[in-house]
N, C-alpha and C. Protein backbone atom coordinates (compact mmCIF):
# COMPACT_ATOMS: atom_id res chain seq x y z
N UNK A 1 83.28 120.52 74.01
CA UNK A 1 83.90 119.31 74.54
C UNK A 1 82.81 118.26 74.72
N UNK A 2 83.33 116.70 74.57
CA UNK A 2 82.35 115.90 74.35
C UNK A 2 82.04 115.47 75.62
N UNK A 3 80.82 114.52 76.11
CA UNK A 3 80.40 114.66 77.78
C UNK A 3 81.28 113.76 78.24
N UNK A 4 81.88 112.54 77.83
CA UNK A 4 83.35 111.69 77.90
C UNK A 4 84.23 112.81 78.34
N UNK A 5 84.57 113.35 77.72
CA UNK A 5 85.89 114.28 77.92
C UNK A 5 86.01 115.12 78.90
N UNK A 6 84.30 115.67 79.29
CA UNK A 6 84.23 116.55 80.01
C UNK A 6 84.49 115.38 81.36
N UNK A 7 83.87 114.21 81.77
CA UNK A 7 83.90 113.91 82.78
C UNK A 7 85.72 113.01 82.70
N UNK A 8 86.03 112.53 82.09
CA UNK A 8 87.56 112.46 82.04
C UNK A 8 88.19 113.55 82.30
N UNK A 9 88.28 115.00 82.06
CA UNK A 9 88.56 115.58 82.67
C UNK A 9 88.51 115.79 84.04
N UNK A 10 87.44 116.01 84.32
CA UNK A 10 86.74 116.35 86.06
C UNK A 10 87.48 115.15 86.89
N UNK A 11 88.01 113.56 86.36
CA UNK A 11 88.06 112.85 87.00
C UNK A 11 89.66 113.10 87.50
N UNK A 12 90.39 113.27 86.19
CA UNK A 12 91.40 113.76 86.13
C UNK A 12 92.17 114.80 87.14
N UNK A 13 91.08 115.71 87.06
CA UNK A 13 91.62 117.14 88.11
C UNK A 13 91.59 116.48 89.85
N UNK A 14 90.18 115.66 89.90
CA UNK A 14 89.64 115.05 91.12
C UNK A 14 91.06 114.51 91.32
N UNK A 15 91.82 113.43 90.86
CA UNK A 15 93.22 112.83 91.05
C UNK A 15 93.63 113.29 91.38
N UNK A 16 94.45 114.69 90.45
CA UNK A 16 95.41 115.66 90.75
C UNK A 16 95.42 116.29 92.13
N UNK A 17 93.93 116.91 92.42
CA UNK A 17 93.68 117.64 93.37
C UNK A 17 93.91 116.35 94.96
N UNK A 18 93.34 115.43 94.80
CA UNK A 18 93.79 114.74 95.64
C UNK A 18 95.00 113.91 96.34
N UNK A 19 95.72 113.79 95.28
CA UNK A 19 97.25 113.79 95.23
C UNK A 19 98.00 114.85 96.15
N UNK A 20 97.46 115.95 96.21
CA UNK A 20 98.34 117.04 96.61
C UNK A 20 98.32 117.21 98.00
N UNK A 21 100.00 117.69 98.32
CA UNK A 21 99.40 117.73 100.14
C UNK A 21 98.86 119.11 100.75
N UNK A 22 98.14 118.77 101.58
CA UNK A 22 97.20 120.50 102.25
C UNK A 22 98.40 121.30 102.27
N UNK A 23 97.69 122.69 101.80
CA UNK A 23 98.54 123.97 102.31
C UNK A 23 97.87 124.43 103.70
N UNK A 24 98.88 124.39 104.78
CA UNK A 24 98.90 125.27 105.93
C UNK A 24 99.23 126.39 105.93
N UNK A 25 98.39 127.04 106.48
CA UNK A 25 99.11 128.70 107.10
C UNK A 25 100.56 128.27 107.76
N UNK A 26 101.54 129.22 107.56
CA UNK A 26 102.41 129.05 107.91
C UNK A 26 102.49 129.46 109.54
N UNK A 27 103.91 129.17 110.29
CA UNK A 27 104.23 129.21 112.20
C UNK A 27 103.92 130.52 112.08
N UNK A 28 104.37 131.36 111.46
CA UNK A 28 104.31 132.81 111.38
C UNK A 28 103.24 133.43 111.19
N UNK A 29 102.04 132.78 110.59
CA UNK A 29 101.25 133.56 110.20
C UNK A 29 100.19 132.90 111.46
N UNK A 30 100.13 131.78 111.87
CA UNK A 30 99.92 131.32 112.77
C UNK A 30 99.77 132.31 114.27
N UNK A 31 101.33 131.92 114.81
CA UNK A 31 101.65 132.84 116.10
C UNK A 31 101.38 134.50 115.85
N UNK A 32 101.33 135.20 114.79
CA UNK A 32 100.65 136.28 114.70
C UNK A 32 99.01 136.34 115.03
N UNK A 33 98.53 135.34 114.75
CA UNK A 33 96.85 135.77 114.70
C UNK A 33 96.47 135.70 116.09
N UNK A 34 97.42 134.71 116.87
CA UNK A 34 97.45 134.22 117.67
C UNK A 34 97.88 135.04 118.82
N UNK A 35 99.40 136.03 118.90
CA UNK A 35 99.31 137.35 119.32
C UNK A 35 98.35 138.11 119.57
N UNK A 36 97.89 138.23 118.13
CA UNK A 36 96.68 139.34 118.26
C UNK A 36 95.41 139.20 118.98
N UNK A 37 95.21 137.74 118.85
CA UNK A 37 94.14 137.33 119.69
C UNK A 37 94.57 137.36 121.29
N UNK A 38 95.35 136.65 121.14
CA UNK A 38 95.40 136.66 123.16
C UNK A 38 95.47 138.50 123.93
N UNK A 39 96.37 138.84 123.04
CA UNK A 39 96.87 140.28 123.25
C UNK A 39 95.24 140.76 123.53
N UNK A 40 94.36 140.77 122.80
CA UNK A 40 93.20 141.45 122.34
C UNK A 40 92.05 140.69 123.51
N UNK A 41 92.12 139.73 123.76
CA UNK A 41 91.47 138.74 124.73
C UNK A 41 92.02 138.52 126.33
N UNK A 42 93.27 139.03 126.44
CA UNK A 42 94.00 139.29 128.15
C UNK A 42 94.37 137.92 128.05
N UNK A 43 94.88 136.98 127.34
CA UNK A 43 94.90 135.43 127.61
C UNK A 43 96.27 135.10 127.30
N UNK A 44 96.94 134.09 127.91
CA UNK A 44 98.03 133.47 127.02
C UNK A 44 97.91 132.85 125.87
N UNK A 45 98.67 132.16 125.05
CA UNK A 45 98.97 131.28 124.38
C UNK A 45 99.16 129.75 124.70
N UNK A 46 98.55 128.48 124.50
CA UNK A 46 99.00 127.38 124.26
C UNK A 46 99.42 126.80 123.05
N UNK A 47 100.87 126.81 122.79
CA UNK A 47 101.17 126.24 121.82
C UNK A 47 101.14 124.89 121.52
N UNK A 48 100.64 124.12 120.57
CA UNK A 48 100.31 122.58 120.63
C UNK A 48 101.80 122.33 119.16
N UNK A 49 102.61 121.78 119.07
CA UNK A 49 103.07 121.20 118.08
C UNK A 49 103.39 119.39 117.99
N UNK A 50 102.54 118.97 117.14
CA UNK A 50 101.36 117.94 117.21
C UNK A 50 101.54 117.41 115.16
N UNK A 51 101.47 116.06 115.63
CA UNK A 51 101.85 115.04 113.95
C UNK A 51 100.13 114.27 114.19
N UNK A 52 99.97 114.03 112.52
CA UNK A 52 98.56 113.42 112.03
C UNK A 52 98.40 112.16 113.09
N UNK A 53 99.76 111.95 112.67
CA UNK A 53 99.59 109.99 113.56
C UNK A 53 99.81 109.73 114.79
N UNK A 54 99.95 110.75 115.71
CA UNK A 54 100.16 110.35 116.67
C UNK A 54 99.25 110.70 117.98
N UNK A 55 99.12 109.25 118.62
CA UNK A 55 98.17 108.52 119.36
C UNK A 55 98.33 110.39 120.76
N UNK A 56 99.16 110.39 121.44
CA UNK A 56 98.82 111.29 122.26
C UNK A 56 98.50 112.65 122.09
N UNK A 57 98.92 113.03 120.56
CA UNK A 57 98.35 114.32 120.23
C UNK A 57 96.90 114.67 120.19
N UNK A 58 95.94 112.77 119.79
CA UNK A 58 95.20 113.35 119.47
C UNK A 58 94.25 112.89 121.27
N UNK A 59 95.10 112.59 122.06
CA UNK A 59 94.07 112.78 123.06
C UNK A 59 94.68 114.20 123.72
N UNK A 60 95.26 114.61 123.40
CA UNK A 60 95.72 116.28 124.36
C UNK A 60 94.69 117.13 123.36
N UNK A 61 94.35 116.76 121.98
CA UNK A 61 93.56 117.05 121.54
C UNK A 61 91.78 116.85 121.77
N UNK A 62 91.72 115.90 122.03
CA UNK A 62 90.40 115.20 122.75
C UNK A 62 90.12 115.85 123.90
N UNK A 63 91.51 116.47 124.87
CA UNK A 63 91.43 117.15 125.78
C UNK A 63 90.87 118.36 125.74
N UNK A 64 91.24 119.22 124.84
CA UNK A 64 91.17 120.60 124.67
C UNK A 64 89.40 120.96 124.10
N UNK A 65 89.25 119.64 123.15
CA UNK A 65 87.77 119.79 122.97
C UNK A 65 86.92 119.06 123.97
N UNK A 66 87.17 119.13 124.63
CA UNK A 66 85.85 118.18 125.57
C UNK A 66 85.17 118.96 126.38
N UNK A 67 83.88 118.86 126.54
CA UNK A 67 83.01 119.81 126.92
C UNK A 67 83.25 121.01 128.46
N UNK A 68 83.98 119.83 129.20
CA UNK A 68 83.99 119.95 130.82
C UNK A 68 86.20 120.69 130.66
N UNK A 69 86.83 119.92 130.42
CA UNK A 69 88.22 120.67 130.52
C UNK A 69 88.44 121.81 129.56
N UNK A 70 87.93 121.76 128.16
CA UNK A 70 88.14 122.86 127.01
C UNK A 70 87.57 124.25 127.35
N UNK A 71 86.52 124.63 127.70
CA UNK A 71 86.26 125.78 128.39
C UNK A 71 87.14 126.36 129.04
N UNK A 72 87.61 125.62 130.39
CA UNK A 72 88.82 126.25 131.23
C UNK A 72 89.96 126.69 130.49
N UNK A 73 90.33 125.66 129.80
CA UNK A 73 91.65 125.63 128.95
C UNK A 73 91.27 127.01 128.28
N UNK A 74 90.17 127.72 127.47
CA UNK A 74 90.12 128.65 126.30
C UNK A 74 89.77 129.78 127.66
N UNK A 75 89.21 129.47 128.44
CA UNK A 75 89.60 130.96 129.54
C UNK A 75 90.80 131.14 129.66
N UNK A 76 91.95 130.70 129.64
CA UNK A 76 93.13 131.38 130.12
C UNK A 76 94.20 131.37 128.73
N UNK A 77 93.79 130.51 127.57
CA UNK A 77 94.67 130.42 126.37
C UNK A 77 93.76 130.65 125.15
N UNK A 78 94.76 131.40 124.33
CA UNK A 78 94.67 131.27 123.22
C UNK A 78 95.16 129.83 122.49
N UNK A 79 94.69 128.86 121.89
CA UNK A 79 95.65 127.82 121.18
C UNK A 79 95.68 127.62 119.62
N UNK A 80 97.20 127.64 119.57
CA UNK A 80 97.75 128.14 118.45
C UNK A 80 98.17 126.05 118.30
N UNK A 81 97.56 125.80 116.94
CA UNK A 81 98.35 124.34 116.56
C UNK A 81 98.94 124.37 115.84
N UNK A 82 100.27 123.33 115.97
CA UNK A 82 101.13 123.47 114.08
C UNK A 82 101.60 122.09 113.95
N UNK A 83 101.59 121.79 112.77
CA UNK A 83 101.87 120.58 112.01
C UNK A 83 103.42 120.43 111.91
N UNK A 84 103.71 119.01 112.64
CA UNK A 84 105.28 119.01 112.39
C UNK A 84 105.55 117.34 112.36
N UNK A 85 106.58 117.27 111.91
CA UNK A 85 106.85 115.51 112.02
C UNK A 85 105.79 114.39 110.72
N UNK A 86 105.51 115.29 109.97
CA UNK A 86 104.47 114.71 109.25
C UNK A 86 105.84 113.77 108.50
N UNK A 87 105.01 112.46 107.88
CA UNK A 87 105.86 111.75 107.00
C UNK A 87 106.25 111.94 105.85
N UNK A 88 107.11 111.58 105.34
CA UNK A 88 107.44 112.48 103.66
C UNK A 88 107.11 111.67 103.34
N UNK A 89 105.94 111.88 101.87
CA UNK A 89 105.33 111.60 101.09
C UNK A 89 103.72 110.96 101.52
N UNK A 90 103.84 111.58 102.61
CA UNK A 90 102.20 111.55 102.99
C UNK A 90 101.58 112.83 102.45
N UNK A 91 100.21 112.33 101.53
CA UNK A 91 99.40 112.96 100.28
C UNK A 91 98.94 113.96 101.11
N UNK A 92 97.96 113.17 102.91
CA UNK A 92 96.94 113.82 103.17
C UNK A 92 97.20 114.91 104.45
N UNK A 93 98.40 114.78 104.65
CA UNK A 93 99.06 115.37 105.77
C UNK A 93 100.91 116.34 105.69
N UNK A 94 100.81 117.41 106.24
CA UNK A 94 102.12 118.05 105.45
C UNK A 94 102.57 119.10 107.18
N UNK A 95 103.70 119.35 107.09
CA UNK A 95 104.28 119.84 108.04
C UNK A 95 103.75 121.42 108.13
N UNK A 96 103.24 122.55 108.93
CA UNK A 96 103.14 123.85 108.50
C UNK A 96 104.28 124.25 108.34
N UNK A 97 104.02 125.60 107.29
CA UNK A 97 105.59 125.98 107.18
C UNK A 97 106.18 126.95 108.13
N UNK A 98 107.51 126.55 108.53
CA UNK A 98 108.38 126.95 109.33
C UNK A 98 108.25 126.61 111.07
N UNK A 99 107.20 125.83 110.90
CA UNK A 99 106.85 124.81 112.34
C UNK A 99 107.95 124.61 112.37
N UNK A 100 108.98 123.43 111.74
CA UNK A 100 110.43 123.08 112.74
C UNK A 100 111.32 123.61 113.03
N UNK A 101 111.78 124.88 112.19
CA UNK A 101 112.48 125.46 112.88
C UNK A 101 111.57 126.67 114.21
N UNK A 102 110.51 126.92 114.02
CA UNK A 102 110.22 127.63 115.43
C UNK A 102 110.17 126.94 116.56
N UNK A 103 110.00 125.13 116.78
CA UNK A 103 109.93 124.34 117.62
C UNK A 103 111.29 123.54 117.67
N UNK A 104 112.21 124.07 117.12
CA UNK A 104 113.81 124.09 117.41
C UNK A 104 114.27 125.31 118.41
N UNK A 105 113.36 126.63 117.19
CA UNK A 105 114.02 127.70 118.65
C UNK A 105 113.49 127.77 120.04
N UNK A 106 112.56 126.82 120.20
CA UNK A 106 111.68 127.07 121.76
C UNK A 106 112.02 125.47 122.49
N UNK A 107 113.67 125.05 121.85
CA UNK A 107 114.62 123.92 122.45
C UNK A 107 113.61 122.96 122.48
N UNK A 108 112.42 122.74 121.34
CA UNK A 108 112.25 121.23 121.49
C UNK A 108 112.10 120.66 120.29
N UNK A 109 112.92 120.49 119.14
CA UNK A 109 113.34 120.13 118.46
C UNK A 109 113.18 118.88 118.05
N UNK A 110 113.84 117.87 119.63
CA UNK A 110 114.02 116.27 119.58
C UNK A 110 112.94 116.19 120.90
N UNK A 111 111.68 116.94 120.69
CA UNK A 111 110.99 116.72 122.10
C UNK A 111 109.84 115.41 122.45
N UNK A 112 109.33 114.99 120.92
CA UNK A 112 108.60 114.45 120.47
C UNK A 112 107.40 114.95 120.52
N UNK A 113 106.35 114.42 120.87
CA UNK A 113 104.74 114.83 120.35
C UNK A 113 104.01 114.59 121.42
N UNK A 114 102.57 114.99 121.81
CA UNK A 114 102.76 116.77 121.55
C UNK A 114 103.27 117.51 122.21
N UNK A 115 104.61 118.34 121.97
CA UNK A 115 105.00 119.34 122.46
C UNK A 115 104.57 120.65 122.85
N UNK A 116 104.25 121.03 124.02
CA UNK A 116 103.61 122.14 124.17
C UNK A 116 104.01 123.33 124.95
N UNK A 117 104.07 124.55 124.64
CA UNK A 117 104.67 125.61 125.39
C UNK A 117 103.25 126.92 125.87
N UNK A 118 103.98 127.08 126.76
CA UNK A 118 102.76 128.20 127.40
C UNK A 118 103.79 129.27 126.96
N UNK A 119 102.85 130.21 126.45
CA UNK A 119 103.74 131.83 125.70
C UNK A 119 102.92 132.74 126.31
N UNK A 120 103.44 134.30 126.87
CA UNK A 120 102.40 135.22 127.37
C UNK A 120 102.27 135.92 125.77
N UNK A 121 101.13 136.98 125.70
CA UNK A 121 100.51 137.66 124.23
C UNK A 121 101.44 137.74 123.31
N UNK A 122 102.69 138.31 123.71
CA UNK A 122 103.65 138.79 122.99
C UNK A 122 104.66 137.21 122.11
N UNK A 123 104.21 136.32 122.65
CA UNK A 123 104.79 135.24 122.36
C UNK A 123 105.83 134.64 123.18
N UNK A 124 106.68 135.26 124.13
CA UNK A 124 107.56 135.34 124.77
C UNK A 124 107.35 133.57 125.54
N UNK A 125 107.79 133.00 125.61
CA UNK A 125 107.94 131.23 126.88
C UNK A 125 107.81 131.36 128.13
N UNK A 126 106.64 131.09 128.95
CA UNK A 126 106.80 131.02 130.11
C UNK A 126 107.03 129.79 131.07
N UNK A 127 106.35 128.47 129.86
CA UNK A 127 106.99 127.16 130.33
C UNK A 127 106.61 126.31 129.13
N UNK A 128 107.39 125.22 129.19
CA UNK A 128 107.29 124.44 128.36
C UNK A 128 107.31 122.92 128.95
N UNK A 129 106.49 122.13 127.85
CA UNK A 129 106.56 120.52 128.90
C UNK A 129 107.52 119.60 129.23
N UNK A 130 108.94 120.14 129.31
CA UNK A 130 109.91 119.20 129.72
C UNK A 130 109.56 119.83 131.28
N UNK A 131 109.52 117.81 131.76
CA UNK A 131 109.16 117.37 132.62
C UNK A 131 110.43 117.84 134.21
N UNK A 132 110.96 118.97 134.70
CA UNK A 132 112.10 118.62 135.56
C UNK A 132 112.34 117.56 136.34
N UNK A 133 113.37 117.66 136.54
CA UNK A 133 113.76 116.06 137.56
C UNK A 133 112.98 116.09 138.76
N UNK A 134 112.41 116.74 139.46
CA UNK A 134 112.28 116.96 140.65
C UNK A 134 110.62 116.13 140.96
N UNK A 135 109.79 116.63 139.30
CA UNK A 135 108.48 116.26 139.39
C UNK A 135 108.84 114.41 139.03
N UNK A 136 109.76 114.16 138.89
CA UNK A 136 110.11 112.15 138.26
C UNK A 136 109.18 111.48 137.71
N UNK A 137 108.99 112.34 136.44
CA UNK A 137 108.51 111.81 134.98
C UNK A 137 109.55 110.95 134.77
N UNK A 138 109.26 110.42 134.02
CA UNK A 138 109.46 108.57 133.26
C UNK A 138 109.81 108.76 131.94
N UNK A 139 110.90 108.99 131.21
CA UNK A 139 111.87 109.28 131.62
C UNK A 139 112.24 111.07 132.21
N UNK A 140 113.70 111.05 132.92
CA UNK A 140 113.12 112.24 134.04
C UNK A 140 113.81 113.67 132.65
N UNK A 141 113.25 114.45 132.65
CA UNK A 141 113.76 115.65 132.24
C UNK A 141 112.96 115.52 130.73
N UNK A 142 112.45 114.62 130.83
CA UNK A 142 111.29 114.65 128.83
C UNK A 142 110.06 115.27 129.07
N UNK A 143 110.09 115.43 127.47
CA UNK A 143 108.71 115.93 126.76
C UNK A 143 107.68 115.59 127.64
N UNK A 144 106.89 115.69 128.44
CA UNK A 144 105.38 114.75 128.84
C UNK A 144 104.90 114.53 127.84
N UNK A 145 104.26 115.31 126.71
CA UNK A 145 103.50 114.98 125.93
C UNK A 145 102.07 114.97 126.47
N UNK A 146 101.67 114.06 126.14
CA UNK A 146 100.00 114.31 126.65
C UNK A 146 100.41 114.00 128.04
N UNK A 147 99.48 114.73 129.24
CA UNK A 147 99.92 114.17 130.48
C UNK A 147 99.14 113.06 130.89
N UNK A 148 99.48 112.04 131.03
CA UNK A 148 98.87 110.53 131.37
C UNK A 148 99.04 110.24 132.69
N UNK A 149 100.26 110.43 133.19
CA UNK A 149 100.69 109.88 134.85
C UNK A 149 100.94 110.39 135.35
N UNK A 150 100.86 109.86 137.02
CA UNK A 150 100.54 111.52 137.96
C UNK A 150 102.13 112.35 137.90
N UNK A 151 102.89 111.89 137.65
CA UNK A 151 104.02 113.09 137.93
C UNK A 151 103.84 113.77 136.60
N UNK A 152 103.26 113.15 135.18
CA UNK A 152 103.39 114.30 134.46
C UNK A 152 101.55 115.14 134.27
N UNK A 153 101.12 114.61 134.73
CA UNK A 153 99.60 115.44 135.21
C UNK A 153 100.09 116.07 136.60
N UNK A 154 101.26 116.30 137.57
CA UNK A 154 101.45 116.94 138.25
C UNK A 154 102.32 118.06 137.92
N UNK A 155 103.12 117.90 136.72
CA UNK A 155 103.55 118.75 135.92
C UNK A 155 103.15 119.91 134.87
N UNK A 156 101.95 119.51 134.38
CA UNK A 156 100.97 120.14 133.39
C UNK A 156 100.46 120.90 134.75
N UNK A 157 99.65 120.42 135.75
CA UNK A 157 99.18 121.71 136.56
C UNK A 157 100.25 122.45 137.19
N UNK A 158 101.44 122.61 137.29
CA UNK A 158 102.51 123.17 137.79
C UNK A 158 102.57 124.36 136.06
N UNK A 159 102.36 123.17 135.10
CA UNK A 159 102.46 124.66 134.04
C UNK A 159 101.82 125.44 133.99
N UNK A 160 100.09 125.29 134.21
CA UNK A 160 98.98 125.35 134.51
C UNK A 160 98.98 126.57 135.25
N UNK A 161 99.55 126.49 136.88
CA UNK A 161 99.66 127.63 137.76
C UNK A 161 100.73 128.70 137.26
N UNK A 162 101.68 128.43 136.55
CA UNK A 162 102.49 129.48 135.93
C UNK A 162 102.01 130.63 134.91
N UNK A 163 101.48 129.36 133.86
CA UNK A 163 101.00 130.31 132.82
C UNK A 163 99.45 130.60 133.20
N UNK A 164 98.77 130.72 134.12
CA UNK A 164 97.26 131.10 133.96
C UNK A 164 96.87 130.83 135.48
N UNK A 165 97.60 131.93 135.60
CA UNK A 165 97.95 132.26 137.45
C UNK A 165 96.61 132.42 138.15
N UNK A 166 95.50 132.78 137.58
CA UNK A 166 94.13 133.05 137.76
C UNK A 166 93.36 132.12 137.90
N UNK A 167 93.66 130.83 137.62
CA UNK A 167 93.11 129.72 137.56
C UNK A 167 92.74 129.35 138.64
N UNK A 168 91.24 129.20 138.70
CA UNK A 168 90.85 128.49 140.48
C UNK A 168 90.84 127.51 140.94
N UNK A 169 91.34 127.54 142.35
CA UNK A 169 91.10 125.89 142.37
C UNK A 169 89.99 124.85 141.84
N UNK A 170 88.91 125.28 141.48
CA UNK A 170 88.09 124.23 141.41
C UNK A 170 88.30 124.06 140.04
N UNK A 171 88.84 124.85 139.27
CA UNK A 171 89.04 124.60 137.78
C UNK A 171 90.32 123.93 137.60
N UNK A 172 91.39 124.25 138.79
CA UNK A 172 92.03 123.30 138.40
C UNK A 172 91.92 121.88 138.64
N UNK A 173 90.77 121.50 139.97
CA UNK A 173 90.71 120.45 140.18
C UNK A 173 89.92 119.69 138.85
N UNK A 174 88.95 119.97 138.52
CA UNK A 174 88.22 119.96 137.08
C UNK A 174 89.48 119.47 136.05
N UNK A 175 90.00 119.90 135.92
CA UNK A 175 91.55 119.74 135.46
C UNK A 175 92.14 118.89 136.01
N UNK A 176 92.47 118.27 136.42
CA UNK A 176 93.49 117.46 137.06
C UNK A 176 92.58 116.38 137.25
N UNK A 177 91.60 116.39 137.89
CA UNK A 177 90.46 115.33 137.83
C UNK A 177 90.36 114.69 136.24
N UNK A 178 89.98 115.45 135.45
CA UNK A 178 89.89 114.96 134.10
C UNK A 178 90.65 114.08 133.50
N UNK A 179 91.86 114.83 133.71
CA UNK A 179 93.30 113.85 133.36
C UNK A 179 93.55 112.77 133.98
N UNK A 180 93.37 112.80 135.34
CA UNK A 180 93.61 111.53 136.01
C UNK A 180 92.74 110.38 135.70
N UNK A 181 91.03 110.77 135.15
CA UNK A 181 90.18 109.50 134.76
C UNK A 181 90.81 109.01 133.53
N UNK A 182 91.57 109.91 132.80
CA UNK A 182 91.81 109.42 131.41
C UNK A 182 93.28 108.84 131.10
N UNK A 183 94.12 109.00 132.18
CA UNK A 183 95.43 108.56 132.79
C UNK A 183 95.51 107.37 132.60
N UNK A 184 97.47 107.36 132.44
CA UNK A 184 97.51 105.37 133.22
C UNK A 184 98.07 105.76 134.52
N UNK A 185 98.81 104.75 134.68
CA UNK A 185 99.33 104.43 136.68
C UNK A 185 100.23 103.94 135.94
């Protein structure tokens, strides 16, 4: 092959290959590793189901990695992420497979982003972030999503004490402190 052809080729595949949207591990193959790990580690599960574009996923994300709250968070969870809500016909971004219907069966479907559920090893729900009336999130009985304001940063540590009962106070204050600098009012 001539050195034209060869690099017309290469440029060619470069297109193709970039054109295409990522393959994800699928929910299933996902929440299995994820089983096995917490199961194997004494920890729960945090489930994150979370879109490319959206602004609060990626600070619940910002959350989870940050030097001072992410530690705590990986003492008591395993976290399992999955791709959902992606746009059709976005190249660089793709839904995992069978994300929407598993975040249909754990009733949040129409919850918006990021939706998150606390699961014990086995996978089983011990809470999830709809907000109850009682804590008067904005609007009352929704998704929190990332927790920004104090009734739904008073909600996340209410999930907080459920799913990761071990949690000390000073870690949760560490917690709750964190959120609140990064909060609105």
């Amino acid at each position: 092959m001539k050195p034209t052809s060869l690099l017309l080729a290469a440029m060619l595949a470069a297109g193709l290959s970039a054109s295409a949207q990522p393959t994800l591990p699928s929910a299933d193959a996902v929440m299995a590793q994820a089983r096995t790990q917490a199961a194997a580690e004494h920890k729960n599960i945090l489930l994150v189901f979370s879109a490319s574009w959206c602004g609060p996923c990626k600070m619940f994300e910002a959350f989870l990695d940050d030097p001072k709250a992410g530690p705590i968070m990986s003492r008591y969870f395993v976290t399992a992420r999955l791709d959902v809500g992606e746009k059709p016909g976005d190249k660089l971004h793709a839904n995992s497979p069978g994300a929407e219907a598993l975040r249909a069966s754990l009733k949040g479907a129409d919850a918006g982003y990021p939706f998150l559920v606390m699961l014990d090893p086995a996978g089983k729900p011990i809470v999830n972030s709809f907000c109850p009336a009682s804590f008067k999130c904005d609007p009352t009985g929704e998704n929190i999503g990332y927790p920004a304001t104090p009734p739904e940063i008073a909600w996340f540590m209410k999930m907080l004490q459920q799913a990761a009962p071990a949690l000390t106070p000073k870690e949760a204050g560490a917690v709750q402190d964190w959120l609140r600098q990064r909060g609105r009012s």
